[in-house]
N, C-alpha and C. Protein backbone atom coordinates (compact mmCIF):
# COMPACT_ATOMS: atom_id res chain seq x y z
N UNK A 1 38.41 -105.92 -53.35
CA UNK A 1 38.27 -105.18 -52.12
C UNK A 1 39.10 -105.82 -51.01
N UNK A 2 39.09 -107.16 -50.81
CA UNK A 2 39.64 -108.12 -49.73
C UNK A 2 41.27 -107.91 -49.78
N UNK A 3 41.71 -107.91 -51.14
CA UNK A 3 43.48 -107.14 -51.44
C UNK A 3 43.69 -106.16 -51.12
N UNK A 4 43.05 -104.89 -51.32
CA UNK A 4 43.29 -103.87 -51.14
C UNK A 4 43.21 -103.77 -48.95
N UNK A 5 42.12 -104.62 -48.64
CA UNK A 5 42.35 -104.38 -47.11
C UNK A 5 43.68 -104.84 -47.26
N UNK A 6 43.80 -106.16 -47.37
CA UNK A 6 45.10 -107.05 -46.77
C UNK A 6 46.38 -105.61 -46.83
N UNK A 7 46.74 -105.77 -48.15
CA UNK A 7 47.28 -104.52 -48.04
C UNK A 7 47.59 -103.63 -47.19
N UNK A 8 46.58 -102.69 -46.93
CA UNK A 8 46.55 -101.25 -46.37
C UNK A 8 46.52 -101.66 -45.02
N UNK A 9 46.75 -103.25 -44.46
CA UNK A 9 46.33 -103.30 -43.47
C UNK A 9 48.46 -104.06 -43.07
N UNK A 10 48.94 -104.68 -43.74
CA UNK A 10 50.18 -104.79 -44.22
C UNK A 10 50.67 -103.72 -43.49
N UNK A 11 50.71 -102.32 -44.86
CA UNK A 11 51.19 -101.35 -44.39
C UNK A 11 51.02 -100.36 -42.80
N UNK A 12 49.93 -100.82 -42.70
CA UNK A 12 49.93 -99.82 -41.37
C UNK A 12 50.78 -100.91 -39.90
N UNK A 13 50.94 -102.22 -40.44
CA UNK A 13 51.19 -102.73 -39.53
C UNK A 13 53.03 -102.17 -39.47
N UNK A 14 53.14 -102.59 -40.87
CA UNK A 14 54.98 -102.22 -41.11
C UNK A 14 54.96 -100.73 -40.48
N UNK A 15 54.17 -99.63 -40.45
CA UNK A 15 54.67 -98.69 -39.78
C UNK A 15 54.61 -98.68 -38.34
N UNK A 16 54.06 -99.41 -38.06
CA UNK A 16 53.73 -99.68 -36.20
C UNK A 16 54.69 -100.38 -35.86
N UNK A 17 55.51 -101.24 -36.37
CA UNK A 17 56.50 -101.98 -35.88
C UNK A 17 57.66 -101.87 -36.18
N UNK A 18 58.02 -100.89 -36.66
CA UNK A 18 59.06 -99.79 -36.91
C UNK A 18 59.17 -98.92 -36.28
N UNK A 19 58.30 -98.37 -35.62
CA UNK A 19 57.91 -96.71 -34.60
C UNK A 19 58.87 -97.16 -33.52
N UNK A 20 58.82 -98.17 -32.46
CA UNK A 20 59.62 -98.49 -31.32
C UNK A 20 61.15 -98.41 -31.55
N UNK A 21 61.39 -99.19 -32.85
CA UNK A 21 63.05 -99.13 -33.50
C UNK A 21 63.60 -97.98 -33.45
N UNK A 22 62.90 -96.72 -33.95
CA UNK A 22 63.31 -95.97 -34.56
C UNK A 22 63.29 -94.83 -33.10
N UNK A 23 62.09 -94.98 -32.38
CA UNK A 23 62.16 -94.09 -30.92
C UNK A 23 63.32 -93.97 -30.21
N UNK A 24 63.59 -96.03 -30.20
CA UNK A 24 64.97 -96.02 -29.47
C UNK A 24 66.20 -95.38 -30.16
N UNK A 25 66.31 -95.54 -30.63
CA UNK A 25 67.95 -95.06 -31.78
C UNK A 25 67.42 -93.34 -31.04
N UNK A 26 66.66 -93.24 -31.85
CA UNK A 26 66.46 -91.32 -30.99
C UNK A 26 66.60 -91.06 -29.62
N UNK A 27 66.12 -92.04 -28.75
CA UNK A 27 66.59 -91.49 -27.44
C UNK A 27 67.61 -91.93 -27.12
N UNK A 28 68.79 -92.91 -27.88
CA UNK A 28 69.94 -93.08 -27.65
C UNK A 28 70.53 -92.05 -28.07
N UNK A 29 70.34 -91.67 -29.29
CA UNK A 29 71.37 -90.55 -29.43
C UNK A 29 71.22 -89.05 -28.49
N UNK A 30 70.02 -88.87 -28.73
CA UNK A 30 69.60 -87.80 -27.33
C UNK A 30 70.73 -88.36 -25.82
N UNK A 31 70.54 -89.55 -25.15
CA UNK A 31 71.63 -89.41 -24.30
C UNK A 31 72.60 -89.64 -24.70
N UNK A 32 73.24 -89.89 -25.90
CA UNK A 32 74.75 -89.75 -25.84
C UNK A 32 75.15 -88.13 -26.11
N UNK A 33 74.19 -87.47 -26.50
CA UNK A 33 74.68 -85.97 -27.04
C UNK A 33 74.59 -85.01 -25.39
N UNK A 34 73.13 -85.54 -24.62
CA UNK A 34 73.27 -85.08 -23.33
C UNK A 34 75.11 -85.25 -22.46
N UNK A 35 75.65 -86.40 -22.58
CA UNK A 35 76.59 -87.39 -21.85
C UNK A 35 77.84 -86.56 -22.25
N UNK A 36 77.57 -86.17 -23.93
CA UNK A 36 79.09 -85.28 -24.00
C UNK A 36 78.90 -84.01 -23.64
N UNK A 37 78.11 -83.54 -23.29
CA UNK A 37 77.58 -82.34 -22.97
C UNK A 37 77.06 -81.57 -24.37
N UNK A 38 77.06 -82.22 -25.85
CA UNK A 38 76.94 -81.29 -26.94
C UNK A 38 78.09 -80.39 -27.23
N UNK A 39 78.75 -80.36 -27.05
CA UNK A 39 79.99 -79.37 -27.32
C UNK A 39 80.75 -79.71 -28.26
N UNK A 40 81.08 -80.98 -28.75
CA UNK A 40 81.49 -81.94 -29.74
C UNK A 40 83.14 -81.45 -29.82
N UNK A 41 83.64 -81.58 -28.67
CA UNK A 41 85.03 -80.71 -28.59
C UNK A 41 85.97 -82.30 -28.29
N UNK A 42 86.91 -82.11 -28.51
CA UNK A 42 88.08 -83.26 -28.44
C UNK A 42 87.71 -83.92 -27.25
N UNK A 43 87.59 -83.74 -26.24
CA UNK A 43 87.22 -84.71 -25.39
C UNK A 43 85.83 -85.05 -25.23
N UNK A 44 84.99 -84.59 -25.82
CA UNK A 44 83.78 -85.21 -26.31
C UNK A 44 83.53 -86.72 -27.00
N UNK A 45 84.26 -86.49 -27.63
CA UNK A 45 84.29 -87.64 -28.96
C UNK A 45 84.34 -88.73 -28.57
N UNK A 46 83.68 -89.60 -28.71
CA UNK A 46 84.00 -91.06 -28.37
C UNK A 46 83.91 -91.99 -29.13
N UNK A 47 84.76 -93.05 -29.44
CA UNK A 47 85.06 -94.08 -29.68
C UNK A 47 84.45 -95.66 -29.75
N UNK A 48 83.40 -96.03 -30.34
CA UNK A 48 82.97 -97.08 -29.97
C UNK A 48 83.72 -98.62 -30.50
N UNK A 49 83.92 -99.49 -29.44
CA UNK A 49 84.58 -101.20 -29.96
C UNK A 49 83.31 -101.79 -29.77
N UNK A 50 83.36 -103.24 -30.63
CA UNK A 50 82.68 -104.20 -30.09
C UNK A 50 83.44 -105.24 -29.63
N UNK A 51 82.80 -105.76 -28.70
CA UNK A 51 83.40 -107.18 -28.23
C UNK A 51 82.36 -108.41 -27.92
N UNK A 52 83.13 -109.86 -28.24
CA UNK A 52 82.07 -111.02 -28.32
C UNK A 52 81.46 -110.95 -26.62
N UNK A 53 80.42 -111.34 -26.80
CA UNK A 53 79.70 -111.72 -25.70
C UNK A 53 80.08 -113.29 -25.42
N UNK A 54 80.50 -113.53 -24.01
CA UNK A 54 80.39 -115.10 -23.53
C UNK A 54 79.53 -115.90 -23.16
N UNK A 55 77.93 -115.05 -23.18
CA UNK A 55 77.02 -116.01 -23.09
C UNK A 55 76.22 -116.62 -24.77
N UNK A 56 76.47 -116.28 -25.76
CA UNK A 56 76.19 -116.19 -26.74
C UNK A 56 77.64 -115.99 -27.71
N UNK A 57 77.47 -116.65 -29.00
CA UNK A 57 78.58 -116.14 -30.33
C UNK A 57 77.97 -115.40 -31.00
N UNK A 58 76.44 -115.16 -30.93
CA UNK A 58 76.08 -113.98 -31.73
C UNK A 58 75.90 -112.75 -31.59
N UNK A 59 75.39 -112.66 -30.19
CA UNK A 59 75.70 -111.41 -29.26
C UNK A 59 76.90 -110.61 -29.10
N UNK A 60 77.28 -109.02 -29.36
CA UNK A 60 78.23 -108.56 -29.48
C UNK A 60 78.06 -107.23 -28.36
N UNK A 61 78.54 -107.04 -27.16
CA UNK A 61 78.61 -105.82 -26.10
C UNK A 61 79.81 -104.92 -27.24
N UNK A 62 78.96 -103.38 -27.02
CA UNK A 62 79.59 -102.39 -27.68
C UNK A 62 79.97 -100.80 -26.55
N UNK A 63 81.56 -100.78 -26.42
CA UNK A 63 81.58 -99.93 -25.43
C UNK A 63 82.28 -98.63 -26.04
N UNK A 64 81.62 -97.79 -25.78
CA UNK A 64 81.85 -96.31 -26.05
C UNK A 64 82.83 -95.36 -24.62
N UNK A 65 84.18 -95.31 -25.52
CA UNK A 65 85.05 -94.22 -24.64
C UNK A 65 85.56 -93.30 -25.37
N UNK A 66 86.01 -92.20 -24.45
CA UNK A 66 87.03 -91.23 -24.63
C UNK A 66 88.02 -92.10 -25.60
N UNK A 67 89.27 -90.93 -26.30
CA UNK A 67 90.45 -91.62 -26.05
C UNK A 67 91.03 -91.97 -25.22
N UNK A 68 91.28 -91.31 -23.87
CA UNK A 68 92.02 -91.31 -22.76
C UNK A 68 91.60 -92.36 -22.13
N UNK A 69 90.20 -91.96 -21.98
CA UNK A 69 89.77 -93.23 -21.35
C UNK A 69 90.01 -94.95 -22.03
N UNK A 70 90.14 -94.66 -23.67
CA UNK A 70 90.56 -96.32 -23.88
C UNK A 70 92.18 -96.75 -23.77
N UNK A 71 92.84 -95.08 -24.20
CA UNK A 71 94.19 -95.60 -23.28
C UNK A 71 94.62 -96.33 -22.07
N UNK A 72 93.41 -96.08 -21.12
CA UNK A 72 93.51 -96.76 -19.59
C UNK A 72 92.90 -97.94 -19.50
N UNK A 73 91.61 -98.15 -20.13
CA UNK A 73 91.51 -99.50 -20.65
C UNK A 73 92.37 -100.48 -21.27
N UNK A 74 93.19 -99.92 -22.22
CA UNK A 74 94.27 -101.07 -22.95
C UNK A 74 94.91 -101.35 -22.14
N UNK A 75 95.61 -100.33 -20.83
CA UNK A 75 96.73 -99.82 -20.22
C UNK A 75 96.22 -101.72 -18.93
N UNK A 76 94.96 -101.00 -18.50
CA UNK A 76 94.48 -101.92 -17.68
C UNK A 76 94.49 -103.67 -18.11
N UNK A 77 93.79 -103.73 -19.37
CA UNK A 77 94.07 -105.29 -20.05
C UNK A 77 94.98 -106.02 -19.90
N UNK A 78 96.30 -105.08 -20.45
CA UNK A 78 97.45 -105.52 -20.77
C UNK A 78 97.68 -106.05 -19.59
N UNK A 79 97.51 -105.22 -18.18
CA UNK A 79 98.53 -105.44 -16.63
C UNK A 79 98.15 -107.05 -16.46
């Protein structure tokens, strides 16, 4: 009887601490689909890089553009 709690008690935890993970990813994609407006048309589309973070080596900032817009980004780096 004492296994079978441990168990069932296991599982309900693994689904509770998964629910928050999985909310976020959904309301991220909800605003990125709001952000292109949904139209999924050529200038919609965006592009995501990552780049290292300088307060951390494990930490990685991930930025999402246009094309155009990372043209002006490179454009900008380079100057």
């Amino acid at each position: 009887m004492s296994i079978k709690m441990i168990l069932a008690s296991t599982a309900a935890l693994a689904m509770v601490a998964g629910t928050p993970a999985f909310a976020a990813k959904n309301q991220n994609q909800q605003i990125a689909a709001a952000e292109s407006g949904g139209g999924g048309g050529e200038q919609a589309k965006k592009i995501c890089r990552t780049f290292p973070n300088s307060a951390t080596r494990v930490k990685r900032e991930k930025l999402c553009l246009s094309k155009a817009e990372w043209k002006k980004f490179d454009y900008e780096q380079e100057r």
